[in-house]
N, C-alpha and C. Protein backbone atom coordinates (compact mmCIF):
# COMPACT_ATOMS: atom_id res chain seq x y z
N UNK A 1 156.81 -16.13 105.45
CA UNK A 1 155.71 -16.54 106.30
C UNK A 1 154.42 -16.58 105.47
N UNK A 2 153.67 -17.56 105.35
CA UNK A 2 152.23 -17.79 105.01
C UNK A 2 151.50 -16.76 105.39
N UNK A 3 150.47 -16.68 104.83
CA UNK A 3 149.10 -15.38 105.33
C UNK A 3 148.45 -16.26 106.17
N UNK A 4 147.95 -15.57 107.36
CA UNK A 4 146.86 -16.15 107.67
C UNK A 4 145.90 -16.65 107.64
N UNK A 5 145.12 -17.69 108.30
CA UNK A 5 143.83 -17.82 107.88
C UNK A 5 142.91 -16.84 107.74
N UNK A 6 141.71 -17.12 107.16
CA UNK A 6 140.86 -16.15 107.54
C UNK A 6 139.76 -16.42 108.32
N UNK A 7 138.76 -16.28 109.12
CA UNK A 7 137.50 -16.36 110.03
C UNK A 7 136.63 -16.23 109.27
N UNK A 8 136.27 -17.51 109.40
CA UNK A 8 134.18 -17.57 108.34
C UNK A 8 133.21 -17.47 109.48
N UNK A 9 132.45 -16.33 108.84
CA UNK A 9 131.25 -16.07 109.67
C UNK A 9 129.98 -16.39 109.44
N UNK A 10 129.07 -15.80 109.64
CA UNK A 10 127.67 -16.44 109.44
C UNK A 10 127.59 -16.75 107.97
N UNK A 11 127.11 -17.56 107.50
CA UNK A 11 126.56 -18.02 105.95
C UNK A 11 125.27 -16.89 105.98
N UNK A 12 124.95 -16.55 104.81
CA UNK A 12 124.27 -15.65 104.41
C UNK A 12 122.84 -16.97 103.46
N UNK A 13 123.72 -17.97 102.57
CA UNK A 13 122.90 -18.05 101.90
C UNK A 13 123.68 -19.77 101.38
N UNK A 14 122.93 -20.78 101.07
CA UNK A 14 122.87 -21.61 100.59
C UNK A 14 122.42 -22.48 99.14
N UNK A 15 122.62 -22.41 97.90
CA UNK A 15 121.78 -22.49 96.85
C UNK A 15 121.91 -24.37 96.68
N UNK A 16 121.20 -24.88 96.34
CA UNK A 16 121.39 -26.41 95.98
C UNK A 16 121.34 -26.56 94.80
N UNK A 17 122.58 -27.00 93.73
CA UNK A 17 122.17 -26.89 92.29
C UNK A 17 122.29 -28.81 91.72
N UNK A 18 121.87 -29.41 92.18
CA UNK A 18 122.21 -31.13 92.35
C UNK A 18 123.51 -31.90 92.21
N UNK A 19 124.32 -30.47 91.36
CA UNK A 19 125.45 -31.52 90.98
C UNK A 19 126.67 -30.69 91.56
N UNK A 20 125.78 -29.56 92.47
CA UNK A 20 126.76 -28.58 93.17
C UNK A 20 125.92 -28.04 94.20
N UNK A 21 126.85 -27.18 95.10
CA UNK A 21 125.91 -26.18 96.52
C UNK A 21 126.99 -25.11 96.17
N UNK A 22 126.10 -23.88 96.28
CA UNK A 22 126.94 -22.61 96.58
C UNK A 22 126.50 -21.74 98.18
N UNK A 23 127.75 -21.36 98.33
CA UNK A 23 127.86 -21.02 100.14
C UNK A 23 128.08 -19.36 99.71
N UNK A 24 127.38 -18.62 100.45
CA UNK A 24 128.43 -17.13 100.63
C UNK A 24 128.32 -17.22 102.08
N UNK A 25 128.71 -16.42 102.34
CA UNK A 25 128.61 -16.38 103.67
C UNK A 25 130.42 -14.82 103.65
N UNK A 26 130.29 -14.47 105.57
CA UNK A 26 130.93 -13.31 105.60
C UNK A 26 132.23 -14.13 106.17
N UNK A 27 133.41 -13.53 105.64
CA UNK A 27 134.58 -14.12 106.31
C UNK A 27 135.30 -12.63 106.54
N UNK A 28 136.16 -13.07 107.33
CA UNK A 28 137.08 -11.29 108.44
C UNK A 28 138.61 -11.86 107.50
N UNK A 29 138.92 -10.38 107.32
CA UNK A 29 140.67 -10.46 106.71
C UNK A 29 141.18 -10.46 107.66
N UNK A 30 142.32 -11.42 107.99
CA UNK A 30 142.56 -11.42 109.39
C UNK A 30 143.90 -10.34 109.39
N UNK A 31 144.32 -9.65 107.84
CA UNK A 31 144.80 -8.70 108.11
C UNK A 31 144.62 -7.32 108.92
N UNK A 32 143.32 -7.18 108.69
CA UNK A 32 142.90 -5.73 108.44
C UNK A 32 141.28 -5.68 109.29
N UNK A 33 141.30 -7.49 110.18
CA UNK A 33 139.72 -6.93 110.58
C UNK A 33 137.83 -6.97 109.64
N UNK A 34 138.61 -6.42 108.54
CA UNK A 34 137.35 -6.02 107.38
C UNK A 34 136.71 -7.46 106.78
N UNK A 35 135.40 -7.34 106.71
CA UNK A 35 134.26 -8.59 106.68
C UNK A 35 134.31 -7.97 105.13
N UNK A 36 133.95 -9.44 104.95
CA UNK A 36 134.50 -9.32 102.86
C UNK A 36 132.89 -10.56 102.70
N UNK A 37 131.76 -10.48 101.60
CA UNK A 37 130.96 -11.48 101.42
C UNK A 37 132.29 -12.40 100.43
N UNK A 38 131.99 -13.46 100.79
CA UNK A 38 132.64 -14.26 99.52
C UNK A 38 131.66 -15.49 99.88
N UNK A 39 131.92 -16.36 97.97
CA UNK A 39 131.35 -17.55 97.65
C UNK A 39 132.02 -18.72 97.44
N UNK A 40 131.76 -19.72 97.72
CA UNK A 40 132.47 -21.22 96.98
C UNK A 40 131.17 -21.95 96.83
N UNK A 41 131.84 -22.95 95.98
CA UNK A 41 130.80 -23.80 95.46
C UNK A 41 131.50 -25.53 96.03
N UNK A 42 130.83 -26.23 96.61
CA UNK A 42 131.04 -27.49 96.75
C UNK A 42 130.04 -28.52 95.73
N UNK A 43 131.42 -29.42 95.55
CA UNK A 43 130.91 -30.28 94.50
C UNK A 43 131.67 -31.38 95.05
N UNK A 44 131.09 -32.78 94.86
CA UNK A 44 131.87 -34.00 94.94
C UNK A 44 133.28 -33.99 94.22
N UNK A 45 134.20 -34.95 94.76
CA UNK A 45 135.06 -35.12 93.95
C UNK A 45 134.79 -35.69 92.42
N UNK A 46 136.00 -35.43 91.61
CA UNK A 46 136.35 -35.92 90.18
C UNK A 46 137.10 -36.16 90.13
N UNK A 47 137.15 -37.34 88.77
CA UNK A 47 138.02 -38.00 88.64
C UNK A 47 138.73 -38.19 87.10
N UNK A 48 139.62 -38.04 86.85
CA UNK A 48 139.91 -38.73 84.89
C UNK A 48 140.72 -39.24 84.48
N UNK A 49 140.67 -39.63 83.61
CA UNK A 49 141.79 -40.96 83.58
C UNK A 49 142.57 -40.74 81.85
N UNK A 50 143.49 -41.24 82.26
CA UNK A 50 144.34 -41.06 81.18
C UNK A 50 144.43 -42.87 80.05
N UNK A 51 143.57 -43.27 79.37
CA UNK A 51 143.40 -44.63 79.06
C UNK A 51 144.01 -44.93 77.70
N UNK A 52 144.43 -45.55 77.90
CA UNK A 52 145.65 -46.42 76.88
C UNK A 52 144.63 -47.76 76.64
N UNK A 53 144.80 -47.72 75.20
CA UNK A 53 143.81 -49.31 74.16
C UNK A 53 145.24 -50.61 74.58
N UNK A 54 145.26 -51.75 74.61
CA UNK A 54 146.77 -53.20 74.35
C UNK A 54 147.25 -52.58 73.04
N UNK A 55 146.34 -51.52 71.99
CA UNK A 55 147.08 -51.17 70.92
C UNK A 55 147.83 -50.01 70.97
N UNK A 56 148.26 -49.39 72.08
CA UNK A 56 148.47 -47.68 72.36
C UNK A 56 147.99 -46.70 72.09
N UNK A 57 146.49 -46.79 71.82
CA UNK A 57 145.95 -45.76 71.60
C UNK A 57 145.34 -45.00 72.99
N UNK A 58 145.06 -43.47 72.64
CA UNK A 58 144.64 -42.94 73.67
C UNK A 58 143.27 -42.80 73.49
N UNK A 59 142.59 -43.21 74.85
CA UNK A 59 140.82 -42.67 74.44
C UNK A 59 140.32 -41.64 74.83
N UNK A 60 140.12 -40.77 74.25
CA UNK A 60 139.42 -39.05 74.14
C UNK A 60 137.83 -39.27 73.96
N UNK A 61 137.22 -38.11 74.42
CA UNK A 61 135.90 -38.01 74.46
C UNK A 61 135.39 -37.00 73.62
N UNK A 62 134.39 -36.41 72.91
CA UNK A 62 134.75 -35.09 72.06
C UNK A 62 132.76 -35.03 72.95
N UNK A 63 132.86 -33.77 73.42
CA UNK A 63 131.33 -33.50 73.80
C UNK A 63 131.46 -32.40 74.12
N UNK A 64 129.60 -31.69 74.33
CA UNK A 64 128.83 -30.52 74.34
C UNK A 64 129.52 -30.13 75.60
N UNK A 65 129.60 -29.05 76.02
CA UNK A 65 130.12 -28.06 77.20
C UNK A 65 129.47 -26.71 77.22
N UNK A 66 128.03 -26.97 78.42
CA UNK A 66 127.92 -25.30 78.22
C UNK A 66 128.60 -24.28 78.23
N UNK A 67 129.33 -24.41 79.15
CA UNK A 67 130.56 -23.17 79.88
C UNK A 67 130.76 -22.54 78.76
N UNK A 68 131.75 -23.24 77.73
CA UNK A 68 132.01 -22.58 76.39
C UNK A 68 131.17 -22.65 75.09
N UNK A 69 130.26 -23.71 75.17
CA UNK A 69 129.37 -23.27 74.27
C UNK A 69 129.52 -23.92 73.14
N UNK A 70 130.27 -25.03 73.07
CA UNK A 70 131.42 -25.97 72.25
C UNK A 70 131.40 -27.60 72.52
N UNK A 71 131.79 -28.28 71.74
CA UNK A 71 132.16 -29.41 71.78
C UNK A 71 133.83 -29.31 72.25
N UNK A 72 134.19 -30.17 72.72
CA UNK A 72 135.73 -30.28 73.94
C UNK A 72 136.11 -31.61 73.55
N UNK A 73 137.96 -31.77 73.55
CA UNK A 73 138.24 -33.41 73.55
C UNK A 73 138.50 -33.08 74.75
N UNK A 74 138.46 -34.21 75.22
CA UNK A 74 138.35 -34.68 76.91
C UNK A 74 139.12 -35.68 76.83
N UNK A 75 139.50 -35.92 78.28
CA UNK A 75 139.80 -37.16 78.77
C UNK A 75 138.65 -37.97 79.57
N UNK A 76 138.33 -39.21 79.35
CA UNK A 76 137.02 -39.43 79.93
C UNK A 76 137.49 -39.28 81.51
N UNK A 77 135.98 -39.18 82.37
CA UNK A 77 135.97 -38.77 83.64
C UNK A 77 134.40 -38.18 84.60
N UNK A 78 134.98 -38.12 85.30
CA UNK A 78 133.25 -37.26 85.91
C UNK A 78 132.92 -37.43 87.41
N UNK A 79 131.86 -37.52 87.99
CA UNK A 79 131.94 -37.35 89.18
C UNK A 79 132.10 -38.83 90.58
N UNK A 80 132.47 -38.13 91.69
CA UNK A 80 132.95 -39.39 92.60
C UNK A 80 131.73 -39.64 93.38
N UNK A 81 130.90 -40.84 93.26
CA UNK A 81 129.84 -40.92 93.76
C UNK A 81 130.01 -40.84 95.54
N UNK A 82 128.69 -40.44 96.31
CA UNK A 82 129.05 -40.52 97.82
C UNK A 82 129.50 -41.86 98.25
N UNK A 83 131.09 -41.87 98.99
CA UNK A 83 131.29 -43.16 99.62
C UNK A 83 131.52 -43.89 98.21
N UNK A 84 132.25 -43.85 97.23
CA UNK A 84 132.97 -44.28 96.30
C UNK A 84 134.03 -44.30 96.55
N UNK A 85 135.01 -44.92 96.18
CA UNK A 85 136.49 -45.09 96.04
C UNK A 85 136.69 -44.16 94.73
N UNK A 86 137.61 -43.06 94.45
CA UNK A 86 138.04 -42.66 93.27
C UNK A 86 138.81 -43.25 92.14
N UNK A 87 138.87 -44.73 92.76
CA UNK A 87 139.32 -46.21 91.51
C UNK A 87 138.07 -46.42 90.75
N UNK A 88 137.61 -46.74 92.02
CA UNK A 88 136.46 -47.29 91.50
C UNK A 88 135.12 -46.55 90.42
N UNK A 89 135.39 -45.38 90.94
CA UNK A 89 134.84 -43.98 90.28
C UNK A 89 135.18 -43.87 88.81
N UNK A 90 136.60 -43.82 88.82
CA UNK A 90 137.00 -43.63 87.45
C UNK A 90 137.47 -45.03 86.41
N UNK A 91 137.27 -46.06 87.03
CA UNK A 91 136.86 -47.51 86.07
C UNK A 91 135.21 -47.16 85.50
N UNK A 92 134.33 -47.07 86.41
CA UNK A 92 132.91 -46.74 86.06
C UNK A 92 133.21 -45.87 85.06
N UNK A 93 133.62 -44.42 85.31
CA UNK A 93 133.36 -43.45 83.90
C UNK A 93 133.73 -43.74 82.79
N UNK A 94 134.52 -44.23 83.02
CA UNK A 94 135.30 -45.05 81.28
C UNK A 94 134.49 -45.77 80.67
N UNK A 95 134.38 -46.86 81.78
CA UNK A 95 133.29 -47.62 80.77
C UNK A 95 131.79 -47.14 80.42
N UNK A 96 131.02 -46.33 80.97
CA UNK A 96 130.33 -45.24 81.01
C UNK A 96 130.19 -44.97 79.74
N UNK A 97 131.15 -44.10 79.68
CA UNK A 97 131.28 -42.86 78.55
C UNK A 97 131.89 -43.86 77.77
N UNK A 98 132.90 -44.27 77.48
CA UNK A 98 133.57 -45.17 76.13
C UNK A 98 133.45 -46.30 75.65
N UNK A 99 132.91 -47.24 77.13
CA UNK A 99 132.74 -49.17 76.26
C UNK A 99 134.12 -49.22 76.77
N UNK A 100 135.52 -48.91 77.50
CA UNK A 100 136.37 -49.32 77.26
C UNK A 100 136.34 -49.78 78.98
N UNK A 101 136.98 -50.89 78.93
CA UNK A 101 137.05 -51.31 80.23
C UNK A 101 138.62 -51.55 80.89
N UNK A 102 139.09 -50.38 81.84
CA UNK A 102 140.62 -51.07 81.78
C UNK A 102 141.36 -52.22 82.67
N UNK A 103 142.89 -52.70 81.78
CA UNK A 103 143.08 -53.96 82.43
C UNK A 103 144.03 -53.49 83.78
N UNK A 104 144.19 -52.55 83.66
CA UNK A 104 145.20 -52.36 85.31
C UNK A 104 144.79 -50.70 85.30
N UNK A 105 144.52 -49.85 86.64
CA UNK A 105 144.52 -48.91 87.00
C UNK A 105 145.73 -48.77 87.69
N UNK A 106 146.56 -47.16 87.51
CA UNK A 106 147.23 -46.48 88.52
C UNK A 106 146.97 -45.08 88.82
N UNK A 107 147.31 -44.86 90.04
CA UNK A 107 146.86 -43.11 90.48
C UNK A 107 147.82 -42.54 89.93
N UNK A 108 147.69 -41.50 89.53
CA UNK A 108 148.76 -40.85 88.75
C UNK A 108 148.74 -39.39 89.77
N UNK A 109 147.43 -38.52 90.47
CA UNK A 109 147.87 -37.47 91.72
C UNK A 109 146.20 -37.01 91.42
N UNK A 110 146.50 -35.85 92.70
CA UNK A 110 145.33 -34.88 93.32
C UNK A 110 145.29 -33.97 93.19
N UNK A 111 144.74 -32.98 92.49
CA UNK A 111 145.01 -31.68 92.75
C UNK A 111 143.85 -31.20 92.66
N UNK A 112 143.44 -29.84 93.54
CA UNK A 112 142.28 -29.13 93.67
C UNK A 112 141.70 -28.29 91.96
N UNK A 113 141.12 -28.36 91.56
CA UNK A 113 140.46 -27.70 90.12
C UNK A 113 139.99 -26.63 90.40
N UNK A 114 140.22 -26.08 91.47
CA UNK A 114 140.01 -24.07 91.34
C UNK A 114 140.04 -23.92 92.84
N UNK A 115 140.82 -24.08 93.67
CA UNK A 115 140.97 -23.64 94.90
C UNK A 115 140.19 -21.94 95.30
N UNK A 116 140.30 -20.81 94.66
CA UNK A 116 139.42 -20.22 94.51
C UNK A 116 137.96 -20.19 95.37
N UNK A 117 137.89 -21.29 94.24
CA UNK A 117 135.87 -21.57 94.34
C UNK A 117 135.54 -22.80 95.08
N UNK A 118 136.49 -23.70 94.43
CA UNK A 118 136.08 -24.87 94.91
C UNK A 118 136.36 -25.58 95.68
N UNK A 119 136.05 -26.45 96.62
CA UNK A 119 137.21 -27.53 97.67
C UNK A 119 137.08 -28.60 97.79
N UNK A 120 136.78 -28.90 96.67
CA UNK A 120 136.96 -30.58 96.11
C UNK A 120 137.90 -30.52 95.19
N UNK A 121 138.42 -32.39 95.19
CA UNK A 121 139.78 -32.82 94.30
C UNK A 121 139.57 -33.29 92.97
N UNK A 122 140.15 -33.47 92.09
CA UNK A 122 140.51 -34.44 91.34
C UNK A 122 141.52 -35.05 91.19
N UNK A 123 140.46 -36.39 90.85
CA UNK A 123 142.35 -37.47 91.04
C UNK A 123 142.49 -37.96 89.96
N UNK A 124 143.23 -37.90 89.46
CA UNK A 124 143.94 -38.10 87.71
C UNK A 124 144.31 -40.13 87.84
N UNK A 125 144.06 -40.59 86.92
CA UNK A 125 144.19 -41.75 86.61
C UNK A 125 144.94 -42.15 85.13
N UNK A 126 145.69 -43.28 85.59
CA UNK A 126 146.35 -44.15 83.75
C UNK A 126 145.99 -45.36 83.96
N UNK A 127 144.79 -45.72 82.58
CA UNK A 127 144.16 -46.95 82.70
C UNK A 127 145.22 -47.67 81.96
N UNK A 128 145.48 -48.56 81.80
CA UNK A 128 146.32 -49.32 80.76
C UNK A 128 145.70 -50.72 80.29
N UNK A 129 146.40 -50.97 79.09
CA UNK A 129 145.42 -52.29 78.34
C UNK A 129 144.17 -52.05 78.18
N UNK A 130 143.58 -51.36 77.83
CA UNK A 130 141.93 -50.87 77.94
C UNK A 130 141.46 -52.18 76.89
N UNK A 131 140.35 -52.74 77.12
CA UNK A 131 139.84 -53.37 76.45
C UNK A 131 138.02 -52.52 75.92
N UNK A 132 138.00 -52.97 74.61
CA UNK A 132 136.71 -52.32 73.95
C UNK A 132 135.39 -52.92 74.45
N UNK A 133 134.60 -52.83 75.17
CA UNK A 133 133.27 -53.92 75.33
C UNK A 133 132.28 -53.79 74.23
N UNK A 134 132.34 -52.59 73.35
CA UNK A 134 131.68 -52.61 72.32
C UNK A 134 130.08 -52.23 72.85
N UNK A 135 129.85 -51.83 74.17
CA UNK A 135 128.95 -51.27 74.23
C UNK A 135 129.32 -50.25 75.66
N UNK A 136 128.04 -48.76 75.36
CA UNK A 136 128.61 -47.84 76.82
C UNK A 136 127.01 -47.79 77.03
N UNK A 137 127.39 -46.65 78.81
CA UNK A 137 125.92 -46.51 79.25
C UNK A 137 126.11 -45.06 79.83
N UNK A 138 125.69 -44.44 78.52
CA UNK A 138 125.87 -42.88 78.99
C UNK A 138 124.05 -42.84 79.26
N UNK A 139 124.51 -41.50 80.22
CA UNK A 139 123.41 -40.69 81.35
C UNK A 139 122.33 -39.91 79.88
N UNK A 140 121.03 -40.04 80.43
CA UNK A 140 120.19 -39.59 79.18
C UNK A 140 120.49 -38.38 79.12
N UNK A 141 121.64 -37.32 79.46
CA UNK A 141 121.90 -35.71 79.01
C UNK A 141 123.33 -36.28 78.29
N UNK A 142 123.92 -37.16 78.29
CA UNK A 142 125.12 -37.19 77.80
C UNK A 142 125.43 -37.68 76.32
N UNK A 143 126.03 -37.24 75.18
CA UNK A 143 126.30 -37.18 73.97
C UNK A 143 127.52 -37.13 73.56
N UNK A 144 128.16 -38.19 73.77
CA UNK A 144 130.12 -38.16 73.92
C UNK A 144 130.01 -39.25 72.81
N UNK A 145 131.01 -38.38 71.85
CA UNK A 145 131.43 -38.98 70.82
C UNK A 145 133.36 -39.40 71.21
N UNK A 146 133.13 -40.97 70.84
CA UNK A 146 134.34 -41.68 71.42
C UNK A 146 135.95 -41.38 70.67
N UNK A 147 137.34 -40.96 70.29
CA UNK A 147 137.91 -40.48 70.01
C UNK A 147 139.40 -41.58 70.12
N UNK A 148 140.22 -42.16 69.24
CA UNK A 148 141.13 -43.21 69.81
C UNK A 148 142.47 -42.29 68.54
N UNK A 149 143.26 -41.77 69.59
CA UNK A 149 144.43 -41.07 69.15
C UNK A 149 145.49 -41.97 69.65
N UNK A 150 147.03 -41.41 68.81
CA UNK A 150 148.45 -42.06 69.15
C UNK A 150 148.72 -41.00 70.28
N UNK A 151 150.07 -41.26 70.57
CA UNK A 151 150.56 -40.02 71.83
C UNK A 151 151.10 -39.30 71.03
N UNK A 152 151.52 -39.68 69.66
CA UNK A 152 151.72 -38.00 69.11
C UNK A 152 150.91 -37.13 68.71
N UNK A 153 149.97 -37.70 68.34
CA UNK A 153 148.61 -36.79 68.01
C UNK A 153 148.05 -36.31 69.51
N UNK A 154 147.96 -37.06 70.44
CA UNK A 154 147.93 -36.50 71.71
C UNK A 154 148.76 -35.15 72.29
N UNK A 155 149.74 -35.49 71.82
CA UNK A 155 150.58 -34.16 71.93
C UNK A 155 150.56 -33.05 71.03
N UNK A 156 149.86 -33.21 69.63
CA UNK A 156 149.69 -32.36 68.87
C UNK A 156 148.75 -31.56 68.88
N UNK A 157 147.35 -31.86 69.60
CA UNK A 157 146.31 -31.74 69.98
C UNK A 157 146.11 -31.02 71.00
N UNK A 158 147.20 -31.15 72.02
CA UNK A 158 147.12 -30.16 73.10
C UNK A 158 147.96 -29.18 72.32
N UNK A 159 149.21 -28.88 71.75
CA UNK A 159 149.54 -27.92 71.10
C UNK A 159 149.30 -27.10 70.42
N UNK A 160 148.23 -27.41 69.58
CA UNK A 160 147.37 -26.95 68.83
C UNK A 160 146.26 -26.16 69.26
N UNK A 161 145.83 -26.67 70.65
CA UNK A 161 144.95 -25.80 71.24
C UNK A 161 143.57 -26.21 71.40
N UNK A 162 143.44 -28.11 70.65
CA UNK A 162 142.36 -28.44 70.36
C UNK A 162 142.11 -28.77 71.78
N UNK A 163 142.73 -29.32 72.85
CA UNK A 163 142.50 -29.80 73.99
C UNK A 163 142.96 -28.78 75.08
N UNK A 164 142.24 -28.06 75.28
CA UNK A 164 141.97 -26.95 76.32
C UNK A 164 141.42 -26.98 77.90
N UNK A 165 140.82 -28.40 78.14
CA UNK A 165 139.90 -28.48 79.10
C UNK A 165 141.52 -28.41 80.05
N UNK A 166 141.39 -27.66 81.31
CA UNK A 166 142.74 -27.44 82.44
C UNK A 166 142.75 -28.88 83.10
N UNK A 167 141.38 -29.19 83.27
CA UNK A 167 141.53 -30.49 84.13
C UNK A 167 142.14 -32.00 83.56
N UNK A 168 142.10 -31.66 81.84
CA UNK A 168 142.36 -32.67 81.63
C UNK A 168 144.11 -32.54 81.20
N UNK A 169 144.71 -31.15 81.11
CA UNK A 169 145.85 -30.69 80.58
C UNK A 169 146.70 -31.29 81.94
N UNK A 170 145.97 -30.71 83.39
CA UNK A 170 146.69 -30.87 84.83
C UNK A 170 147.11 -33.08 84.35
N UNK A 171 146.12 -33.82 84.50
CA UNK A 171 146.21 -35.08 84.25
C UNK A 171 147.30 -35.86 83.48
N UNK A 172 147.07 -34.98 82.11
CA UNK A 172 148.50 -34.92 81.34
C UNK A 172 149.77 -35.04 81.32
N UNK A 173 149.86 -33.85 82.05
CA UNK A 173 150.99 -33.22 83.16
C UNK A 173 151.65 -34.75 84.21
N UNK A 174 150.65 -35.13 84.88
CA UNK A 174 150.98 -35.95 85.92
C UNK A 174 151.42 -37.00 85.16
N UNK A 175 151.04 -37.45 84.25
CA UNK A 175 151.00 -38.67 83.65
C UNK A 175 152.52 -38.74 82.87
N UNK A 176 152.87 -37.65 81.96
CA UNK A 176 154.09 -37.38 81.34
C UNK A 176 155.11 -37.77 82.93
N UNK A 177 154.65 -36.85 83.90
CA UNK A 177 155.90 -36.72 84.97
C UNK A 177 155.98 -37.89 86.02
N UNK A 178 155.25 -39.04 85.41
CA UNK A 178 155.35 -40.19 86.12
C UNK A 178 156.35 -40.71 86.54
């Protein structure tokens, strides 16, 4: 048998951070009765895509990440604008961040990126035929250096440990188990 839900009670507190909101507020264990503060953070959906060059290459992103404090290979990706389609979302980031524009999109799946905290999705994408436009239009905070690997170096790369980001490992995942 599943656990129960639990009962959310009054919000305590609201923070607006633009590219996120954090909630606490009191929720009841519906085991035991007992009021617990807890937090989540809402954020729009995300999206990333798994993009293949007509030459088979894969396109990686290599950029700054406060969290860790590091430069990250990535899969390009980023946020689902309000009342966007998550196609349409993740054709934009590509070409965005890389110049690459792709010739066929497929959904590859959904999965929540920290159920925990968060309760928004990401939806994993495989661009295919990517074509180069030879020019991008990154956001004046953004500094993504463009990255064009084989799938074995793709696979060596996550093995290795160089490609760590979960969200882009989960994508991976979907994409192999197509």
């Amino acid at each position: 048998m599943a656990p129960r839900p639990w009962t959310r009670l009054a919000e305590r507190s609201t923070r607006d951070f633009q590219i996120f909101k954090t909630h606490t507020f009191d929720a009841v264990d519906p085991r035991t009765g007992t009021s617990w503060v807890r937090t989540t953070i809402e954020a729009p959906d995300w999206v990333n895509v798994v993009a293949t060059t007509r030459e088979g290459l894969i396109v990686l992103v290599r950029q700054f990440r406060f969290g860790v404090w590091a430069n990250t290979l990535e899969l390009p990706g980023g946020m689902v604008d309000p009342g966007e389609d998550p196609a349409t979302a993740v054709a934009r980031e590509l070409e965005e961040e890389t110049g690459f524009r792709p010739g066929r999109l497929e959904r590859l799946g959904v999965s929540h990126p920290n159920p925990a905290l968060f309760g928004n999705r990401i939806h994993a994408f495989a661009a295919h035929d990517c074509v180069d436009l030879g020019h991008r239009d990154l956001d004046d905070s953004e500094d993504i250096d463009v990255e064009l690997v084989t799938r074995d170096q793709l696979k060596a790369l996550v093995l290795d440990g160089s490609i760590t980001h979960s969200l882009v490992l989960a994508a991976l995942l979907f994409e192999a188990w197509r």
